[in-house]
C-alpha atoms as a PDB file:
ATOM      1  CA  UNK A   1      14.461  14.622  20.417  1.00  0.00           C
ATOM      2  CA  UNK A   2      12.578  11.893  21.787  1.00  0.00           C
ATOM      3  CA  UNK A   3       9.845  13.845  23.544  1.00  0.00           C
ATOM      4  CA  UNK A   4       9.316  15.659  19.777  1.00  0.00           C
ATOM      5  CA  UNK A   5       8.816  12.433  18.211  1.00  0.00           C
ATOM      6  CA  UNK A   6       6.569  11.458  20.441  1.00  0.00           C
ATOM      7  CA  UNK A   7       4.688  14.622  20.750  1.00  0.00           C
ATOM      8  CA  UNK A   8       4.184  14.628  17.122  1.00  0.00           C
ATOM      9  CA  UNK A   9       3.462  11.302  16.643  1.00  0.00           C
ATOM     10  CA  UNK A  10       0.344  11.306  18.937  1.00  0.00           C
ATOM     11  CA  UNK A  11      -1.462  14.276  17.266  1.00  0.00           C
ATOM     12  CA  UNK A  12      -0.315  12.866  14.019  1.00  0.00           C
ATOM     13  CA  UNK A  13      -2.464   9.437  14.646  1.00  0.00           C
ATOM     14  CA  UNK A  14      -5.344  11.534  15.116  1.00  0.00           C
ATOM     15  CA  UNK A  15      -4.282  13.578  11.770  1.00  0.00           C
ATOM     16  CA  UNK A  16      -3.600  10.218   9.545  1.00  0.00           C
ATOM     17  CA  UNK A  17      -7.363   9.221  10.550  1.00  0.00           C
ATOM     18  CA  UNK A  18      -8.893  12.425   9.743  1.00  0.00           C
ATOM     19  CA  UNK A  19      -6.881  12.719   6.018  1.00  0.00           C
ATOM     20  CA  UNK A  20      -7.917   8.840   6.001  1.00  0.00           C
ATOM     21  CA  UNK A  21     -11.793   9.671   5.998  1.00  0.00           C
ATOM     22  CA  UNK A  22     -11.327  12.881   4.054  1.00  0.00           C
ATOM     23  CA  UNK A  23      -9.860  10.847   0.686  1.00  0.00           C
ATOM     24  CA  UNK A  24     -12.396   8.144   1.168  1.00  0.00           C
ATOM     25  CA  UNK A  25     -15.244  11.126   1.280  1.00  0.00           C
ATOM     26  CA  UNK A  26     -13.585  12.823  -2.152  1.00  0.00           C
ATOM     27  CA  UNK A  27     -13.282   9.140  -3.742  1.00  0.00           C
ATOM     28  CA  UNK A  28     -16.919   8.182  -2.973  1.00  0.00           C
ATOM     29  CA  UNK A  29     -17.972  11.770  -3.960  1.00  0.00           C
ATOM     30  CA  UNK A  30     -16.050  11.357  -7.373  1.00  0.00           C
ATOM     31  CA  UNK A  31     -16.615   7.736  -8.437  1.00  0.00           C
ATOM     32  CA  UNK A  32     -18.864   6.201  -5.533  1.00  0.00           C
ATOM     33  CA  UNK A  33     -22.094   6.713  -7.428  1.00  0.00           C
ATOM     34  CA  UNK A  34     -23.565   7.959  -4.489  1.00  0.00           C
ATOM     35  CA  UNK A  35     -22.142   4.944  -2.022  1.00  0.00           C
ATOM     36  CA  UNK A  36     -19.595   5.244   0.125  1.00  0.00           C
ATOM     37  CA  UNK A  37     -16.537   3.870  -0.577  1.00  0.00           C
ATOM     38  CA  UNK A  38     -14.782   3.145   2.952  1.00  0.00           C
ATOM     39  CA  UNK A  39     -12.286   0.623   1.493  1.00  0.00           C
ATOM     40  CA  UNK A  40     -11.024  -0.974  -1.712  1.00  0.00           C
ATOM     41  CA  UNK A  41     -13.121  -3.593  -2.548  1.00  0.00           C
ATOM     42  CA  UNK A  42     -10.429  -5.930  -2.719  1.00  0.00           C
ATOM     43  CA  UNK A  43      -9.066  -5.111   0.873  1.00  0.00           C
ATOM     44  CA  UNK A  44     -12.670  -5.716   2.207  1.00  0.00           C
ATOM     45  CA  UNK A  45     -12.990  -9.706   0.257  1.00  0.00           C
ATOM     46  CA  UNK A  46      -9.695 -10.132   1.714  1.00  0.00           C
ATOM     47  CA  UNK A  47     -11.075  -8.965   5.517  1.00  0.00           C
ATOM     48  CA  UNK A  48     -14.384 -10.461   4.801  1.00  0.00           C
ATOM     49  CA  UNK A  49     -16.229  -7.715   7.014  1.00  0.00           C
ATOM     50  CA  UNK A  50     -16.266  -4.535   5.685  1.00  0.00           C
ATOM     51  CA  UNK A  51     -16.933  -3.419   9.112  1.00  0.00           C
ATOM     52  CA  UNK A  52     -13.947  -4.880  10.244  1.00  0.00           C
ATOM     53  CA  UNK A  53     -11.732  -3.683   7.032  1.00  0.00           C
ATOM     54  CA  UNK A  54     -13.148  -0.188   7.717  1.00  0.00           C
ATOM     55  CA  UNK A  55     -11.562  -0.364  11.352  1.00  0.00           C
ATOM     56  CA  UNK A  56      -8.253  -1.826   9.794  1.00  0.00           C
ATOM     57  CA  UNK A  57      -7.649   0.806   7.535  1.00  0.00           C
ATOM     58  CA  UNK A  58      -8.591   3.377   9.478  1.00  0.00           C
ATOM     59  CA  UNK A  59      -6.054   2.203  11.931  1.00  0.00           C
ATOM     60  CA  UNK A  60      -3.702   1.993   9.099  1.00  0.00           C
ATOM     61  CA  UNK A  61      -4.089   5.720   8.614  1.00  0.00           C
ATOM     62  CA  UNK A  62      -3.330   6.645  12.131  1.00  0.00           C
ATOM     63  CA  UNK A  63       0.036   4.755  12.039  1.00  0.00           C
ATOM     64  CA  UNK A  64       0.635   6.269   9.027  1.00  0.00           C
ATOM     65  CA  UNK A  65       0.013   9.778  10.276  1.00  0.00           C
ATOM     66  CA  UNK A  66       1.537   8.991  13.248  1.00  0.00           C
ATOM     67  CA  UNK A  67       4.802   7.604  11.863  1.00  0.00           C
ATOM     68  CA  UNK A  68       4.906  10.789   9.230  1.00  0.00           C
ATOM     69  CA  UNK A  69       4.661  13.745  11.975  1.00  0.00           C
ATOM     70  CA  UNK A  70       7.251  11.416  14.034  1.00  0.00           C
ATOM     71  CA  UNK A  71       9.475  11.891  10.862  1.00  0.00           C
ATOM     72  CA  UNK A  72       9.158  15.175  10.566  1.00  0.00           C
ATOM     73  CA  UNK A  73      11.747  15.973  13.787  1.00  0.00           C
ATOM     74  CA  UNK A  74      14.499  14.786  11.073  1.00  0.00           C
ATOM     75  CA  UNK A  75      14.015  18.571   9.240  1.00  0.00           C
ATOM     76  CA  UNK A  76      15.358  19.615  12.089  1.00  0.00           C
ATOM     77  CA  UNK A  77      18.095  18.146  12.134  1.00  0.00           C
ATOM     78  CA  UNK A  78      20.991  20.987  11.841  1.00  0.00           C
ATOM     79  CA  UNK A  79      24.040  18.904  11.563  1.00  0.00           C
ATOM     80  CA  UNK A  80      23.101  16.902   8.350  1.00  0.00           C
ATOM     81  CA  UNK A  81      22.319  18.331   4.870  1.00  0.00           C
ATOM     82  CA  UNK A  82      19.086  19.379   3.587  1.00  0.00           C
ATOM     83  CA  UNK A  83      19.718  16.662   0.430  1.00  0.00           C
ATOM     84  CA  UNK A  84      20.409  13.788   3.298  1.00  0.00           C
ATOM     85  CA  UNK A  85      17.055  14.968   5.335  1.00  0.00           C
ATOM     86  CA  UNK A  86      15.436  14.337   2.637  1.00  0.00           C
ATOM     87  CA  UNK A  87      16.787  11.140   1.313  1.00  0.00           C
ATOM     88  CA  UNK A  88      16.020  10.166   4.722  1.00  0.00           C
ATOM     89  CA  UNK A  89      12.359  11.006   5.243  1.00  0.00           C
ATOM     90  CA  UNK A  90      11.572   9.849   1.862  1.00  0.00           C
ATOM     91  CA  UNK A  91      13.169   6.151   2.671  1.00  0.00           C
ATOM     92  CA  UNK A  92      11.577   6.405   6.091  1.00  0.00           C
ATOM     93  CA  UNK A  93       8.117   7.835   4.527  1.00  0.00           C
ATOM     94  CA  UNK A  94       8.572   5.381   1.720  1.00  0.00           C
ATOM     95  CA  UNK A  95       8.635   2.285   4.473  1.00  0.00           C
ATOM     96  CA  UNK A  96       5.782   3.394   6.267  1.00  0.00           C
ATOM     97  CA  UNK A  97       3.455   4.269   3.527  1.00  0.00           C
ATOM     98  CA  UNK A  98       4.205   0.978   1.079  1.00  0.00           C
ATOM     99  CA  UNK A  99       3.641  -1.900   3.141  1.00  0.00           C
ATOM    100  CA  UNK A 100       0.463  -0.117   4.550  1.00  0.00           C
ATOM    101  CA  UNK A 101      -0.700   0.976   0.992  1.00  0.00           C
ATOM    102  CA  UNK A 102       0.050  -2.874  -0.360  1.00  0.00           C
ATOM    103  CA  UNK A 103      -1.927  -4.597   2.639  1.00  0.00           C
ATOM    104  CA  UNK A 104      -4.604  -2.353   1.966  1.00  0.00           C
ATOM    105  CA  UNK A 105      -4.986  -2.906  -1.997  1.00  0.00           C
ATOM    106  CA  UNK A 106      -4.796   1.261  -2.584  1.00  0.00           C
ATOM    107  CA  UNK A 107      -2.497  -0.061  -5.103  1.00  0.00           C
ATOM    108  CA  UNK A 108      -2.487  -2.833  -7.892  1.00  0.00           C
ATOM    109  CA  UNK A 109      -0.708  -6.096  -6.675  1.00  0.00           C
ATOM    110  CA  UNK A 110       1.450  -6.371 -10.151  1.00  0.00           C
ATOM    111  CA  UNK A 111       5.163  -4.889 -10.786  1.00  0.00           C
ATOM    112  CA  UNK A 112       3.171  -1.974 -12.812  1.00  0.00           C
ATOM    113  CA  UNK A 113       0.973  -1.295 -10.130  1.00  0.00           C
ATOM    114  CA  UNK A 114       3.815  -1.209  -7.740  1.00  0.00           C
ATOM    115  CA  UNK A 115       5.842   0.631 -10.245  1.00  0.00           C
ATOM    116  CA  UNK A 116       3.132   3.328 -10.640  1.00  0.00           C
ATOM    117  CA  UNK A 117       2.899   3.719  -6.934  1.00  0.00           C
ATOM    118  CA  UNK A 118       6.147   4.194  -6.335  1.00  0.00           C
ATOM    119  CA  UNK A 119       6.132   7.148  -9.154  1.00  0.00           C
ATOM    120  CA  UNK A 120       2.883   8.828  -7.523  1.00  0.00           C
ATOM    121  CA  UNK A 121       4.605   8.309  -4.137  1.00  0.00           C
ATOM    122  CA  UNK A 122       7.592  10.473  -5.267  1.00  0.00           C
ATOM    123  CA  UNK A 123       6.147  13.017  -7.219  1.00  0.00           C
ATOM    124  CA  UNK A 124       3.935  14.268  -4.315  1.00  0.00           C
ATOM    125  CA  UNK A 125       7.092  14.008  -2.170  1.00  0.00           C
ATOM    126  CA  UNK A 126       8.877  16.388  -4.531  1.00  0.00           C
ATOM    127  CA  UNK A 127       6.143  18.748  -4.663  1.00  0.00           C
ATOM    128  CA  UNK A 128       5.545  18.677  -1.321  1.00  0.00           C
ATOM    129  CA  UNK A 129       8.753  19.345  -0.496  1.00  0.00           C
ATOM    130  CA  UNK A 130       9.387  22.139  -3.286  1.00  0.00           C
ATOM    131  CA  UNK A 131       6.197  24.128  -1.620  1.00  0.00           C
ATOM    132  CA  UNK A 132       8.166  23.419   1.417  1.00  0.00           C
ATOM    133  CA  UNK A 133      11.292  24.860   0.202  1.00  0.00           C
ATOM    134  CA  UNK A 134       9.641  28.087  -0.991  1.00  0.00           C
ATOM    135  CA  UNK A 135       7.755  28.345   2.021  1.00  0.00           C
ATOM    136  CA  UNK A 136      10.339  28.403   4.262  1.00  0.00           C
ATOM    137  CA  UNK A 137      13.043  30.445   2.179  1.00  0.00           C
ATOM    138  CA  UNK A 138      10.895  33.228   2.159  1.00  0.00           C
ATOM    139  CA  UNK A 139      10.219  33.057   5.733  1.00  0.00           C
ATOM    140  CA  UNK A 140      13.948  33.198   6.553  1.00  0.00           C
ATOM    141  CA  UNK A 141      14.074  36.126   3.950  1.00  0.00           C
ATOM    142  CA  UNK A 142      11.305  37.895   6.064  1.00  0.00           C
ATOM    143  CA  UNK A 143      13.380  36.950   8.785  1.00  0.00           C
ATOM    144  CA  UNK A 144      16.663  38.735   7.848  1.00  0.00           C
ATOM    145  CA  UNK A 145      15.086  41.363   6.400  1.00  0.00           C
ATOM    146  CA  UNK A 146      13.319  42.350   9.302  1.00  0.00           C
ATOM    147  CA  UNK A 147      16.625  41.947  11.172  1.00  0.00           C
ATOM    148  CA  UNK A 148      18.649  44.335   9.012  1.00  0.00           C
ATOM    149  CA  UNK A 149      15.955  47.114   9.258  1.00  0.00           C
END
């Protein structure tokens, strides 16, 4: 179990980075006005280098991705319900994606900022994990029925 965690985790650094730079290319392509938007504005005052902020962050990202494909060894987990794998990488998901999304300012520093956040967070969790669900279900139905014929 170990050796998959960290197996996944490494690539996964490398991943976080690369989403990282992707969602700060399709924010400055949507609202940047032709800039580039590497950073919240308020994350780079706070830094006071946007150089430096830009490094930060994108640092950030590969923890992030790191600590999400580390996670994912959980879904594997056969002796444990699919409802408590779940509960489980959401909490653990949840833990590495709030403090990391506060520091940086990607969300509003208020309760309804926070609040709102939160809400986003889950909603692409459920989605994500309903595509999941699908996914997988009718692979196993592939499965079987390719094992009956």
């Amino acid at each position: 179990m170990k050796k998959k965690v960290i197996e996944r985790a490494v690539p996964g650094f490398f991943i976080g980075i690369a989403i990282g730079q992707i969602i700060s290319v399709l924010i400055s392509l949507m609202s940047g006005n032709g800039e580039f938007i590497i950073c919240t504005d308020e994350f780079i005052a706070q830094i006071e280098n946007e150089a430096l902020a830009a490094a930060v962050q994108t640092l950030l990202c590969g923890i992030m991705g790191s600590g999400f494909a580390a996670a994912s060894v959980i879904w594997e987990l056969e002796n444990i319900s699919i409802a408590a794998q779940s509960g489980i990488c959401f909490g653990i998901y949840a833990v590495i994606m709030f403090p990391i999304a506060y520091v940086t300012n990607w969300m509003e520093h208020s309760l309804s900022g926070i609040i709102s956040y939160v809400l986003i967070f889950a909603v692409c969790f459920v989605v994500i994990w309903i595509i999941q669900y699908f996914t997988w279900k009718n692979k196993i139905k592939a499965i079987n029925s390719k094992l009956e014929n």
